[in-house]
PDB file of N, CA and C in Angstrom:
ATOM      1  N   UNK A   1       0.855  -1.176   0.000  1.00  0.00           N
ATOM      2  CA  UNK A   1       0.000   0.000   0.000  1.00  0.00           C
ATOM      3  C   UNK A   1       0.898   1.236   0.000  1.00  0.00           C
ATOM      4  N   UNK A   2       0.605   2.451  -0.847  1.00  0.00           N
ATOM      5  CA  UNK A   2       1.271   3.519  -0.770  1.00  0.00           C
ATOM      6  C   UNK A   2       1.289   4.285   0.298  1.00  0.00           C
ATOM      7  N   UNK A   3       1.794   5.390   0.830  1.00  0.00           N
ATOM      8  CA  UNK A   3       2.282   5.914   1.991  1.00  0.00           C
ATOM      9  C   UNK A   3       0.788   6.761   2.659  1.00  0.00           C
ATOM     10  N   UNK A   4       0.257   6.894   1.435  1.00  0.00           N
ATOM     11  CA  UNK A   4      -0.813   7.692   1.575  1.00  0.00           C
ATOM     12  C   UNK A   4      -2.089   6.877   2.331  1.00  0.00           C
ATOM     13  N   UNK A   5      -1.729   6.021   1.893  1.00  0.00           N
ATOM     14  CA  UNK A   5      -2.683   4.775   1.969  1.00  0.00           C
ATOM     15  C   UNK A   5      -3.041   4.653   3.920  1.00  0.00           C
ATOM     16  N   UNK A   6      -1.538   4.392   3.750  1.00  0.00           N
ATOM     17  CA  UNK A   6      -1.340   4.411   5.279  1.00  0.00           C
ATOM     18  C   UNK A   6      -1.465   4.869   6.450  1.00  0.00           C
ATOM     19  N   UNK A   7      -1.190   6.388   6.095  1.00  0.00           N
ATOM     20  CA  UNK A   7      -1.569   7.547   6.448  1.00  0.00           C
ATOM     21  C   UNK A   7      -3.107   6.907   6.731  1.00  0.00           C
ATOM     22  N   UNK A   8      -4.035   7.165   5.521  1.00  0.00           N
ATOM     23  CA  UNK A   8      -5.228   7.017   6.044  1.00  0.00           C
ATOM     24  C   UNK A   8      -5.746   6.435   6.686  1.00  0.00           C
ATOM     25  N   UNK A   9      -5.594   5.406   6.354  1.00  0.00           N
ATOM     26  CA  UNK A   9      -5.791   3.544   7.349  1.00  0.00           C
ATOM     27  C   UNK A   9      -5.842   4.441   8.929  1.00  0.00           C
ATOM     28  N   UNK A  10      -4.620   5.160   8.965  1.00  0.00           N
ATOM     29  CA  UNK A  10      -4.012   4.961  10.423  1.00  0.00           C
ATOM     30  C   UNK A  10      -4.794   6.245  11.279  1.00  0.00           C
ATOM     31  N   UNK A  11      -5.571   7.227  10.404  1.00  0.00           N
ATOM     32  CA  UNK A  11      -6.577   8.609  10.498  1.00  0.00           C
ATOM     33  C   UNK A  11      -7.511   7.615  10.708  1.00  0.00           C
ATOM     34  N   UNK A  12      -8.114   7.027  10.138  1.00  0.00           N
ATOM     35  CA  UNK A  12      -9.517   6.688   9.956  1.00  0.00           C
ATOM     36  C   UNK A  12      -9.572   5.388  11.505  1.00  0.00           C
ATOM     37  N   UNK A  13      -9.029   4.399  11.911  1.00  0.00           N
ATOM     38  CA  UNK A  13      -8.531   3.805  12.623  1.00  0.00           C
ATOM     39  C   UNK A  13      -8.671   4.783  14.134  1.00  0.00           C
ATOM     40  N   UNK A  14      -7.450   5.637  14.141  1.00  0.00           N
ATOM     41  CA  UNK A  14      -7.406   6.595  15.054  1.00  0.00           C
ATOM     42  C   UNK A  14      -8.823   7.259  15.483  1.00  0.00           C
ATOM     43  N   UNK A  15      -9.249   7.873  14.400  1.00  0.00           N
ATOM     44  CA  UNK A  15     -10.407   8.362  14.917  1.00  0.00           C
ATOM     45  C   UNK A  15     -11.693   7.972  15.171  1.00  0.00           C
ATOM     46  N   UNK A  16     -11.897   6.366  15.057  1.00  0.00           N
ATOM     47  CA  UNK A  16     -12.884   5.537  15.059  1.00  0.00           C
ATOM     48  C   UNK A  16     -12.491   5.268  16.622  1.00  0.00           C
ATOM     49  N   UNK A  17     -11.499   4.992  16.470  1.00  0.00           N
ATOM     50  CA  UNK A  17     -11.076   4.604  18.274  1.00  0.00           C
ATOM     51  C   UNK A  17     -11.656   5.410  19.151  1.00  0.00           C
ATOM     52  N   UNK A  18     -11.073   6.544  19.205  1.00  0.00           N
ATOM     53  CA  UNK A  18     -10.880   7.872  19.965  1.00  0.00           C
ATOM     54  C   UNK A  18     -12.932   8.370  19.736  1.00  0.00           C
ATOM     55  N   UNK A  19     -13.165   8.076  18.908  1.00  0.00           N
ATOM     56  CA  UNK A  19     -14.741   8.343  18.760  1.00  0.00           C
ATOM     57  C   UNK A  19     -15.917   7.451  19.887  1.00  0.00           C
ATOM     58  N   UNK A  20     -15.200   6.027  19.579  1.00  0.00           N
ATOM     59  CA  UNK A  20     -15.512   4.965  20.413  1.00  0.00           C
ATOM     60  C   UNK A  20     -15.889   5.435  22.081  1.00  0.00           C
ATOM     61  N   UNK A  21     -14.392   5.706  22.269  1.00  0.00           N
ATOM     62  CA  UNK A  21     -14.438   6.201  23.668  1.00  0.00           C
ATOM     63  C   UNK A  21     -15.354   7.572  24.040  1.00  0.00           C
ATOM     64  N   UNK A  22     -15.392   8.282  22.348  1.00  0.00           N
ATOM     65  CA  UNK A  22     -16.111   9.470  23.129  1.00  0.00           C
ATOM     66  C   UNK A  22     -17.484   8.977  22.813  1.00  0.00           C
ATOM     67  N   UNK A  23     -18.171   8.035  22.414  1.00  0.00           N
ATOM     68  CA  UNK A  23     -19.534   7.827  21.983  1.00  0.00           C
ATOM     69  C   UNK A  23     -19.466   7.469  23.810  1.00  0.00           C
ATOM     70  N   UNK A  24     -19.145   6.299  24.341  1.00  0.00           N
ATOM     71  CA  UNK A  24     -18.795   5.881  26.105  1.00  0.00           C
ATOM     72  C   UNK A  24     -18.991   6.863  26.931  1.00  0.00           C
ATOM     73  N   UNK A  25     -18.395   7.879  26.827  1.00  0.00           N
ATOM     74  CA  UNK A  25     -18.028   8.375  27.684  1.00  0.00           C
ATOM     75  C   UNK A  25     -18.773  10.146  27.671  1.00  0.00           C
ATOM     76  N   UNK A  26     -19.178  10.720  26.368  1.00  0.00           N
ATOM     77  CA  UNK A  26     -19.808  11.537  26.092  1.00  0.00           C
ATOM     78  C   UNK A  26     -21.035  11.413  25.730  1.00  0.00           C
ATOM     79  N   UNK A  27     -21.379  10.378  25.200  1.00  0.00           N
ATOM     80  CA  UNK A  27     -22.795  10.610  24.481  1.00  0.00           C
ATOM     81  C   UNK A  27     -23.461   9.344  25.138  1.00  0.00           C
ATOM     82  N   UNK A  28     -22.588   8.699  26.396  1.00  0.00           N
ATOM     83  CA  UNK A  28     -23.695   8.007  27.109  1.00  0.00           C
ATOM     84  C   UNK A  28     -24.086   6.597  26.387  1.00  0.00           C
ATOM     85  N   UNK A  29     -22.960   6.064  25.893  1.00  0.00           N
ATOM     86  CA  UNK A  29     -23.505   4.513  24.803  1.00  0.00           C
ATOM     87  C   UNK A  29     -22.444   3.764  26.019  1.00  0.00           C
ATOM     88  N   UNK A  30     -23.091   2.703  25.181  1.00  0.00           N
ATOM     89  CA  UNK A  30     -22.629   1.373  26.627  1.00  0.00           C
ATOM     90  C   UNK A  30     -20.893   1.114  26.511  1.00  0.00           C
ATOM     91  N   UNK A  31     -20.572   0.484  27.720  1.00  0.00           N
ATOM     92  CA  UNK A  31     -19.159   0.282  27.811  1.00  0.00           C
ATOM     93  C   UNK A  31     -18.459  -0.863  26.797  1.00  0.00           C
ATOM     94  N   UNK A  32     -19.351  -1.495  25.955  1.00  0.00           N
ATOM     95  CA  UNK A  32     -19.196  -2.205  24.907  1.00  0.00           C
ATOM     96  C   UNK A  32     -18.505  -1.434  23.524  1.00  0.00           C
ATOM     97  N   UNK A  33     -18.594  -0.261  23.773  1.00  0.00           N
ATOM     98  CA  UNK A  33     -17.849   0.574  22.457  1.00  0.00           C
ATOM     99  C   UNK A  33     -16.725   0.601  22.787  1.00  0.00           C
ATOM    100  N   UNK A  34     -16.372   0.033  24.210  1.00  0.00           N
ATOM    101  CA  UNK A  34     -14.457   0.284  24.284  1.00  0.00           C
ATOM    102  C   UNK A  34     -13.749  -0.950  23.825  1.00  0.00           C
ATOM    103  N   UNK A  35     -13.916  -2.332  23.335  1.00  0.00           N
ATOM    104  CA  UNK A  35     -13.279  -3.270  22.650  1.00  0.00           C
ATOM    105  C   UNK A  35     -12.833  -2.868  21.698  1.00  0.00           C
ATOM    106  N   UNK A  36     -13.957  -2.381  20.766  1.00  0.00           N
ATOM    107  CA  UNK A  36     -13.596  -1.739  18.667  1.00  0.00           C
ATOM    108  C   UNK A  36     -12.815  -0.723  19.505  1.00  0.00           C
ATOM    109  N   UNK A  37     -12.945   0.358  20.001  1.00  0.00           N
ATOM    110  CA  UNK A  37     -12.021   1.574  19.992  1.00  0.00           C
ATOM    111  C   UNK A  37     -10.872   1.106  20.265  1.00  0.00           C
ATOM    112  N   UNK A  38     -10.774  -0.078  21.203  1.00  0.00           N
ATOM    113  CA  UNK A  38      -9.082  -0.323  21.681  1.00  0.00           C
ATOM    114  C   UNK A  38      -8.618  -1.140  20.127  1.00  0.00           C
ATOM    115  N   UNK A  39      -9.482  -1.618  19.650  1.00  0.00           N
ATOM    116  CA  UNK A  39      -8.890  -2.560  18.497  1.00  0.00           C
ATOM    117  C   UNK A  39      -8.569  -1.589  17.198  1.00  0.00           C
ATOM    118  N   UNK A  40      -9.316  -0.508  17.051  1.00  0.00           N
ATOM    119  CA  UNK A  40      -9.118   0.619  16.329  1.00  0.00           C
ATOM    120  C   UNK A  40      -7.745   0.913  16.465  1.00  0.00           C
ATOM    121  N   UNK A  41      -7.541   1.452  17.953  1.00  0.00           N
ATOM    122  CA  UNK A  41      -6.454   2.204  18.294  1.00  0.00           C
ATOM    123  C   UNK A  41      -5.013   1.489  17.842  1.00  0.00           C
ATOM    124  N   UNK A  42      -5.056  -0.021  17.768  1.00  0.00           N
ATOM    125  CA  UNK A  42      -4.418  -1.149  17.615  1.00  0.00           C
ATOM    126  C   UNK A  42      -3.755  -0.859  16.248  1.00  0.00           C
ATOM    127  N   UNK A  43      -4.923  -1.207  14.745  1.00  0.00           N
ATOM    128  CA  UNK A  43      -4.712  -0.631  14.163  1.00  0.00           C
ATOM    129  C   UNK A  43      -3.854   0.733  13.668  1.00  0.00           C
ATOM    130  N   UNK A  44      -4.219   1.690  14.051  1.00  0.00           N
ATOM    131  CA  UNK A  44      -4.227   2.853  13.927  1.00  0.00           C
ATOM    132  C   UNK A  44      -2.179   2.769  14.205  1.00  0.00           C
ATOM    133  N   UNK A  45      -1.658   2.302  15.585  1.00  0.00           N
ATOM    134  CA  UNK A  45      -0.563   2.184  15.775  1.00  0.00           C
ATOM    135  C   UNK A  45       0.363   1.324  14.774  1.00  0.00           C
ATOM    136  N   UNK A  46      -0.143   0.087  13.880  1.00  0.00           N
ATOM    137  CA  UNK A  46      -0.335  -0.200  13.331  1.00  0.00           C
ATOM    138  C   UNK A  46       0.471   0.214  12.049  1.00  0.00           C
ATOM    139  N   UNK A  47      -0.805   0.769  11.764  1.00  0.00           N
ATOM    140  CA  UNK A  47      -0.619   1.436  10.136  1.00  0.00           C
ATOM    141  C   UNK A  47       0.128   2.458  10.446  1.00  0.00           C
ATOM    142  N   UNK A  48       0.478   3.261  11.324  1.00  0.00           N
ATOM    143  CA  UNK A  48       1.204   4.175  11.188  1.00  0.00           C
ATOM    144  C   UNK A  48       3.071   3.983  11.165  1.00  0.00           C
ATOM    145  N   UNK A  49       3.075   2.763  11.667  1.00  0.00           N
ATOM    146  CA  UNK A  49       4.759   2.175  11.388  1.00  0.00           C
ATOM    147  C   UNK A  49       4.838   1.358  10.184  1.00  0.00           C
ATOM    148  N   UNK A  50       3.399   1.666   9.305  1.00  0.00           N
ATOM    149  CA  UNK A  50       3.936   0.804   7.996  1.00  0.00           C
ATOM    150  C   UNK A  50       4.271   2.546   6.893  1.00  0.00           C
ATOM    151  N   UNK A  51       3.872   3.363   7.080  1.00  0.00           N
ATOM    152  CA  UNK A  51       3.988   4.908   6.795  1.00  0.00           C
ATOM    153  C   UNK A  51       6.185   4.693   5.643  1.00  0.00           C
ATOM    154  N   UNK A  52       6.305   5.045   4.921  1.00  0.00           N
ATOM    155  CA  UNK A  52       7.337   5.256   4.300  1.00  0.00           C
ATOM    156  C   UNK A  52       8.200   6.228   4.525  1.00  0.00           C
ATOM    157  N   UNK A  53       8.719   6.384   5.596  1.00  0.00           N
ATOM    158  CA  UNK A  53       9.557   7.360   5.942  1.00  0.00           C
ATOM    159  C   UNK A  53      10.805   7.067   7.189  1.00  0.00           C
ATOM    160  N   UNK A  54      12.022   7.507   7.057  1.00  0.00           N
ATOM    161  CA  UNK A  54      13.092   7.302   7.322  1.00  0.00           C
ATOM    162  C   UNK A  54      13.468   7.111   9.302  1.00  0.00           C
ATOM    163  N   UNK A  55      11.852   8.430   9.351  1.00  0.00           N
ATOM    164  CA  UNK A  55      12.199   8.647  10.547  1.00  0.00           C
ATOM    165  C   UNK A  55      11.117   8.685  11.150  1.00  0.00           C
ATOM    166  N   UNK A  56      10.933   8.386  12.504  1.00  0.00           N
ATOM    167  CA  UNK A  56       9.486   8.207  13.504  1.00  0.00           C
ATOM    168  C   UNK A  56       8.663   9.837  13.186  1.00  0.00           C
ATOM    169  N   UNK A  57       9.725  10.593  14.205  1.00  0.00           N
ATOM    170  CA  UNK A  57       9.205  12.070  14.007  1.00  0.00           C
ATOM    171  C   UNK A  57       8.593  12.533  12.658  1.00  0.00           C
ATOM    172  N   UNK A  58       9.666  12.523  11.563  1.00  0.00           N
ATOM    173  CA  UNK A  58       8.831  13.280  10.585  1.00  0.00           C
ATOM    174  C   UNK A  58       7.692  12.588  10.107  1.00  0.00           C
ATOM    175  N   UNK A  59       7.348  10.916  10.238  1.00  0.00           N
ATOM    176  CA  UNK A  59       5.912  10.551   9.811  1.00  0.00           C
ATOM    177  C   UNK A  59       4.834  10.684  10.721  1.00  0.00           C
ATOM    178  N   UNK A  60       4.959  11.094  11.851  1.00  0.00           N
ATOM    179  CA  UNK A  60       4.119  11.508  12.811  1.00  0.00           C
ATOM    180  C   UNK A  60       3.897  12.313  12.687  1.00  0.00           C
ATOM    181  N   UNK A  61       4.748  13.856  12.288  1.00  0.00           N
ATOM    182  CA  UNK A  61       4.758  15.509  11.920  1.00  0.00           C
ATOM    183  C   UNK A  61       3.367  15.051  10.982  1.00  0.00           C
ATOM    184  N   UNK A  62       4.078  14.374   9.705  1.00  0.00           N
ATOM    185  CA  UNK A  62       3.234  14.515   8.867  1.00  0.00           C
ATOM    186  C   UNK A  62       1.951  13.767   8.546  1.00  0.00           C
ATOM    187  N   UNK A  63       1.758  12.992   9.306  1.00  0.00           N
ATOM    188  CA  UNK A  63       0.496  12.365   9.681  1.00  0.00           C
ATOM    189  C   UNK A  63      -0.649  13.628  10.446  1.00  0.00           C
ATOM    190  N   UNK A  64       0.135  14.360  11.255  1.00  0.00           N
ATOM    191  CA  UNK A  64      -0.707  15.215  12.193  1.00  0.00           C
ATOM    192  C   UNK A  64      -1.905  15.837  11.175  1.00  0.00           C
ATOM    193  N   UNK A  65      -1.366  16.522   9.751  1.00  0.00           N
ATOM    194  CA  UNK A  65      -2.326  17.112   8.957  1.00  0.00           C
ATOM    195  C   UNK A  65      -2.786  16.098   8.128  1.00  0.00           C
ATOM    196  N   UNK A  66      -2.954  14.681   7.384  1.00  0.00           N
ATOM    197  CA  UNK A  66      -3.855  13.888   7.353  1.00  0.00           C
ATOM    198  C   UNK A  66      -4.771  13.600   8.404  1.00  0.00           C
ATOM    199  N   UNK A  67      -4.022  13.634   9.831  1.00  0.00           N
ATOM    200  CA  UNK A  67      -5.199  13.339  10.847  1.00  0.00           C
ATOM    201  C   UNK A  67      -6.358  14.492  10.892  1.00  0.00           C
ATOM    202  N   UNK A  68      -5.621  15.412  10.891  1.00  0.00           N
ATOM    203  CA  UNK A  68      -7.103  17.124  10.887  1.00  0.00           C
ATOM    204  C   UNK A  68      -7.776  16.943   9.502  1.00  0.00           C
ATOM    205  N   UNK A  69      -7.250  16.838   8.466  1.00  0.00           N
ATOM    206  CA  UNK A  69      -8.475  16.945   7.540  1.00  0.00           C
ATOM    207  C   UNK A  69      -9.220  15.533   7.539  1.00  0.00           C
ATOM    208  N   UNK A  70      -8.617  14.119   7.701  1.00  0.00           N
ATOM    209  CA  UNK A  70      -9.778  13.475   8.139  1.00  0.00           C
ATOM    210  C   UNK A  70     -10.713  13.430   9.132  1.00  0.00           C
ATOM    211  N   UNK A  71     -10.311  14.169  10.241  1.00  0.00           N
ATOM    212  CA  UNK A  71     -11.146  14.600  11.612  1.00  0.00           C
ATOM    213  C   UNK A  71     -12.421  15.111  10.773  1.00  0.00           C
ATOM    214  N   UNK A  72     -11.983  16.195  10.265  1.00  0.00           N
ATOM    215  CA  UNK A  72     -13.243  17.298   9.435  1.00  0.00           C
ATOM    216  C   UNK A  72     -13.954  16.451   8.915  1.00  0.00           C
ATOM    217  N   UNK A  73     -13.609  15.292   7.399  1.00  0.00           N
ATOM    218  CA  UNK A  73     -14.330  14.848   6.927  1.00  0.00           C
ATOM    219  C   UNK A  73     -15.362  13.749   7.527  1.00  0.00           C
ATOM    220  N   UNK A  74     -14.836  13.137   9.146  1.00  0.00           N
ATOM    221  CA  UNK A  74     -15.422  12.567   9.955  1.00  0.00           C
ATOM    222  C   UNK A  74     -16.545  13.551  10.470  1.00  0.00           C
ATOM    223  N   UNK A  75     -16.406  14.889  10.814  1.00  0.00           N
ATOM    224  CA  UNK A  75     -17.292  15.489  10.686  1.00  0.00           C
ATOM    225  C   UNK A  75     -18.482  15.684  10.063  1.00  0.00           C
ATOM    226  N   UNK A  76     -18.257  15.566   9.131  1.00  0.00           N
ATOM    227  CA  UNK A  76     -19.202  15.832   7.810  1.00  0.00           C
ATOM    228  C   UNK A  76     -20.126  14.121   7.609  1.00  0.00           C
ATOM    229  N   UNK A  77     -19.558  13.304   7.213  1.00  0.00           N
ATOM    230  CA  UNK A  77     -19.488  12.319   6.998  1.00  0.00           C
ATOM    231  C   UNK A  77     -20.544  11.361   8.108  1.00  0.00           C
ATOM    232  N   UNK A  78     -19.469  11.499   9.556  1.00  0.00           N
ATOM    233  CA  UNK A  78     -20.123  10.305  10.737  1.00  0.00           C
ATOM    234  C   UNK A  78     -20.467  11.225  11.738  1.00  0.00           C
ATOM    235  N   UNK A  79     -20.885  12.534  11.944  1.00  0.00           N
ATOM    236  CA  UNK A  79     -21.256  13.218  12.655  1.00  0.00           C
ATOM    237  C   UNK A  79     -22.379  14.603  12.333  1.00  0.00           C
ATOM    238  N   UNK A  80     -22.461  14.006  10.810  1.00  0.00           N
ATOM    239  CA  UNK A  80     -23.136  15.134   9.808  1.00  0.00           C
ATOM    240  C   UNK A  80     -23.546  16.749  10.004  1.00  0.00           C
ATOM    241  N   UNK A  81     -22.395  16.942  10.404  1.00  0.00           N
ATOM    242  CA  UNK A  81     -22.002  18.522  10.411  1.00  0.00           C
ATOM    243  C   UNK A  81     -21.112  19.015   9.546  1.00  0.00           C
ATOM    244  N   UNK A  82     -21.795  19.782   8.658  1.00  0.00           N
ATOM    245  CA  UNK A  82     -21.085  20.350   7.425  1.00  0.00           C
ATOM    246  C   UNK A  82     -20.197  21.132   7.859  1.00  0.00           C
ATOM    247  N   UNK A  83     -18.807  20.816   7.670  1.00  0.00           N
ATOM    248  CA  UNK A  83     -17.504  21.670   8.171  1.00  0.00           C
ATOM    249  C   UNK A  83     -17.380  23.365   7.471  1.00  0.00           C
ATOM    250  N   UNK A  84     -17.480  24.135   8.052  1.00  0.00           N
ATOM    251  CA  UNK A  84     -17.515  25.671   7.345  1.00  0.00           C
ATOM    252  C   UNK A  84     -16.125  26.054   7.132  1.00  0.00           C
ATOM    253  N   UNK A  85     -15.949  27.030   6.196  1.00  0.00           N
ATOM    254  CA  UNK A  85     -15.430  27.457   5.689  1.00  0.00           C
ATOM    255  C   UNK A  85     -13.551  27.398   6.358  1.00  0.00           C
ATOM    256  N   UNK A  86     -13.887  27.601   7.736  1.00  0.00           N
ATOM    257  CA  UNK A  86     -12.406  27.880   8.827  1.00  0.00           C
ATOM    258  C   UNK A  86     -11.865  26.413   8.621  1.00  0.00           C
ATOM    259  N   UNK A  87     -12.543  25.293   8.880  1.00  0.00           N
ATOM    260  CA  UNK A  87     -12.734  24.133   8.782  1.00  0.00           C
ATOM    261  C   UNK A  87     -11.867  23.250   7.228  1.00  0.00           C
ATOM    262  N   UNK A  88     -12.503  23.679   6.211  1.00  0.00           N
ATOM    263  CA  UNK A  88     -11.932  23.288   5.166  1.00  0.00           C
ATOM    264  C   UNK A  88     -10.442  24.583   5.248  1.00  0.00           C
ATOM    265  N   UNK A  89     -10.470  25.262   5.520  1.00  0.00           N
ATOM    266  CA  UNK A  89      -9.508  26.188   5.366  1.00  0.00           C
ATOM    267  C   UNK A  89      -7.889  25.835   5.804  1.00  0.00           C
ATOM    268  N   UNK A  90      -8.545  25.269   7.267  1.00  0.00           N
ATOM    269  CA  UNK A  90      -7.248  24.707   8.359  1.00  0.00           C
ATOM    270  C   UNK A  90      -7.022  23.576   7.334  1.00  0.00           C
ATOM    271  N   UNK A  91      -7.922  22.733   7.599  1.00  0.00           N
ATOM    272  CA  UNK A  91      -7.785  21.309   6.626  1.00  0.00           C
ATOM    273  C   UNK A  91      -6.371  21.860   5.353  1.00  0.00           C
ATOM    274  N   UNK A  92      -6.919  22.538   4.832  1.00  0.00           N
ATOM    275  CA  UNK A  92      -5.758  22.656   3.376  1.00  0.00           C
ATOM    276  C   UNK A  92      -4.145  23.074   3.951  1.00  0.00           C
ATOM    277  N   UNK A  93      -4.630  23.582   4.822  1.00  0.00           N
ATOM    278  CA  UNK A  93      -3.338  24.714   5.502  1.00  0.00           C
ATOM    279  C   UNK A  93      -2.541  23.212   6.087  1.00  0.00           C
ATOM    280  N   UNK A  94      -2.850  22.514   6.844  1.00  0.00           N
ATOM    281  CA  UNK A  94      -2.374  21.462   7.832  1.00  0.00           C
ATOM    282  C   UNK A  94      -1.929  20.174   6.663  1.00  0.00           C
ATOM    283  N   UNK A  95      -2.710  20.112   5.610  1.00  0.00           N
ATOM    284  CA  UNK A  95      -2.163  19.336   4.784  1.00  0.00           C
ATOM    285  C   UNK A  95      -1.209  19.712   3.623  1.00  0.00           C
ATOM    286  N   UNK A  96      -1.070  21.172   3.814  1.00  0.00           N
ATOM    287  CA  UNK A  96       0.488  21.648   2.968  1.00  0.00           C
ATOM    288  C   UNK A  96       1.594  21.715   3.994  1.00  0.00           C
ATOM    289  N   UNK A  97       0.935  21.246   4.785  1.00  0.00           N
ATOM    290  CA  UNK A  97       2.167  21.508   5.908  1.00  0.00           C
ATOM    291  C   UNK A  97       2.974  20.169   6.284  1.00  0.00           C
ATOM    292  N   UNK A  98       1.756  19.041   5.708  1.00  0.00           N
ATOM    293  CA  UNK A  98       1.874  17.659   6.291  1.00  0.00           C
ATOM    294  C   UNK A  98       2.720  17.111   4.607  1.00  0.00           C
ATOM    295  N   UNK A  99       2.219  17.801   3.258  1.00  0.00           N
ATOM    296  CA  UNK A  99       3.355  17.618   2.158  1.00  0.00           C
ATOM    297  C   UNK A  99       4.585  18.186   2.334  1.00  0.00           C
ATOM    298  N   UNK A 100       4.829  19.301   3.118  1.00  0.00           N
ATOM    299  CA  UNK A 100       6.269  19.566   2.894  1.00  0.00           C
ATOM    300  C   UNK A 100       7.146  18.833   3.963  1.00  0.00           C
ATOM    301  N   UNK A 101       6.513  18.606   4.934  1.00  0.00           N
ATOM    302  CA  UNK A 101       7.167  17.685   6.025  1.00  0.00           C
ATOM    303  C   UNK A 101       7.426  16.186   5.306  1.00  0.00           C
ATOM    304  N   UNK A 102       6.517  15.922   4.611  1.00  0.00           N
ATOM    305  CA  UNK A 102       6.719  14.578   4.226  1.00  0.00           C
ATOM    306  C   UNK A 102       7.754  14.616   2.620  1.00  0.00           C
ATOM    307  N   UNK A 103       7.766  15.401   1.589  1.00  0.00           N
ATOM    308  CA  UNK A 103       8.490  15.102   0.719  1.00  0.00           C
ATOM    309  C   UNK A 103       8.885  16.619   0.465  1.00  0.00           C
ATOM    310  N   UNK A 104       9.115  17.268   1.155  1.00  0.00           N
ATOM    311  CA  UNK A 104      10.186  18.167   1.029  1.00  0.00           C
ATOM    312  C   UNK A 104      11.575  17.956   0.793  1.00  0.00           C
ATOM    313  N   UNK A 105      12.167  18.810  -0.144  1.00  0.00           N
ATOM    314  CA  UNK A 105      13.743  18.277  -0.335  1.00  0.00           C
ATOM    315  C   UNK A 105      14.615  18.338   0.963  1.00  0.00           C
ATOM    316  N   UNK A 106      15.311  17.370   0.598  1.00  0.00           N
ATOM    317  CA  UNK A 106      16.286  16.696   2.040  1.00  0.00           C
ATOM    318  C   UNK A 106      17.996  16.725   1.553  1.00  0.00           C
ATOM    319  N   UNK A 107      18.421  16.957   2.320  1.00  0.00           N
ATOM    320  CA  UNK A 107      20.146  17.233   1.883  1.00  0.00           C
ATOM    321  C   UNK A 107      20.357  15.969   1.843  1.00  0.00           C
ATOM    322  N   UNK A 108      21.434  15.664   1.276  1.00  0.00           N
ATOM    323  CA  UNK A 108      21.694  13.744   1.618  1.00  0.00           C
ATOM    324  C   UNK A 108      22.825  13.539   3.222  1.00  0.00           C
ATOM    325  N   UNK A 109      22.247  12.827   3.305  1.00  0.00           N
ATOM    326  CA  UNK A 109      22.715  12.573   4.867  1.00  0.00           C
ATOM    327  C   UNK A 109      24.458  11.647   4.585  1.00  0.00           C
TER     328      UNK A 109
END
């Protein structure tokens, strides 16, 4: 799977988890949503050490802005709140931030 791929796996994973616990714990659903969230989270750790990059830090840097714009589209999507304008805005901003961290030119080591 490509890097991107991974990335997502490991957003979508992450935030199914982390949702899990908040469906538990915020919105009052039974303690049965914490198995999938821990198995999510599993995942999520997962896919993120299959990510193509040299070094822990910078695929984590650059995971951070795949994780915000899939947050949003989890928004939209599994929480059906149309993300406004600030929303898609950050989203673009956090994911030029998450391309130059990730394939920005590199001196050779």
């Amino acid at each position: 799977m490509a890097t991107i791929g991974w990335y997502l796996l490991a957003a979508l994973s992450e935030i199914a988890g982390c949702f899990a616990f908040w469906a538990w714990l915020k919105l009052g659903r039974s303690p049965g949503w914490i198995a999938p969230g821990l198995a999510c989270l599993i995942l999520f750790a997962v896919a993120l050490t299959r990510v193509d990059a040299a070094h822990a830090g910078r695929a984590f840097a650059a995971y951070g802005g795949i994780y915000v714009a899939c947050s949003v589209a989890w928004l939209w999507l599994v929480e059906r709140q149309v993300p406004d304008r600030w929303d898609l805005l950050g989203s673009a901003v956090v994911l030029g931030g998450a391309a130059i961290v990730l394939w920005g030119p590199r001196a050779a080591a």
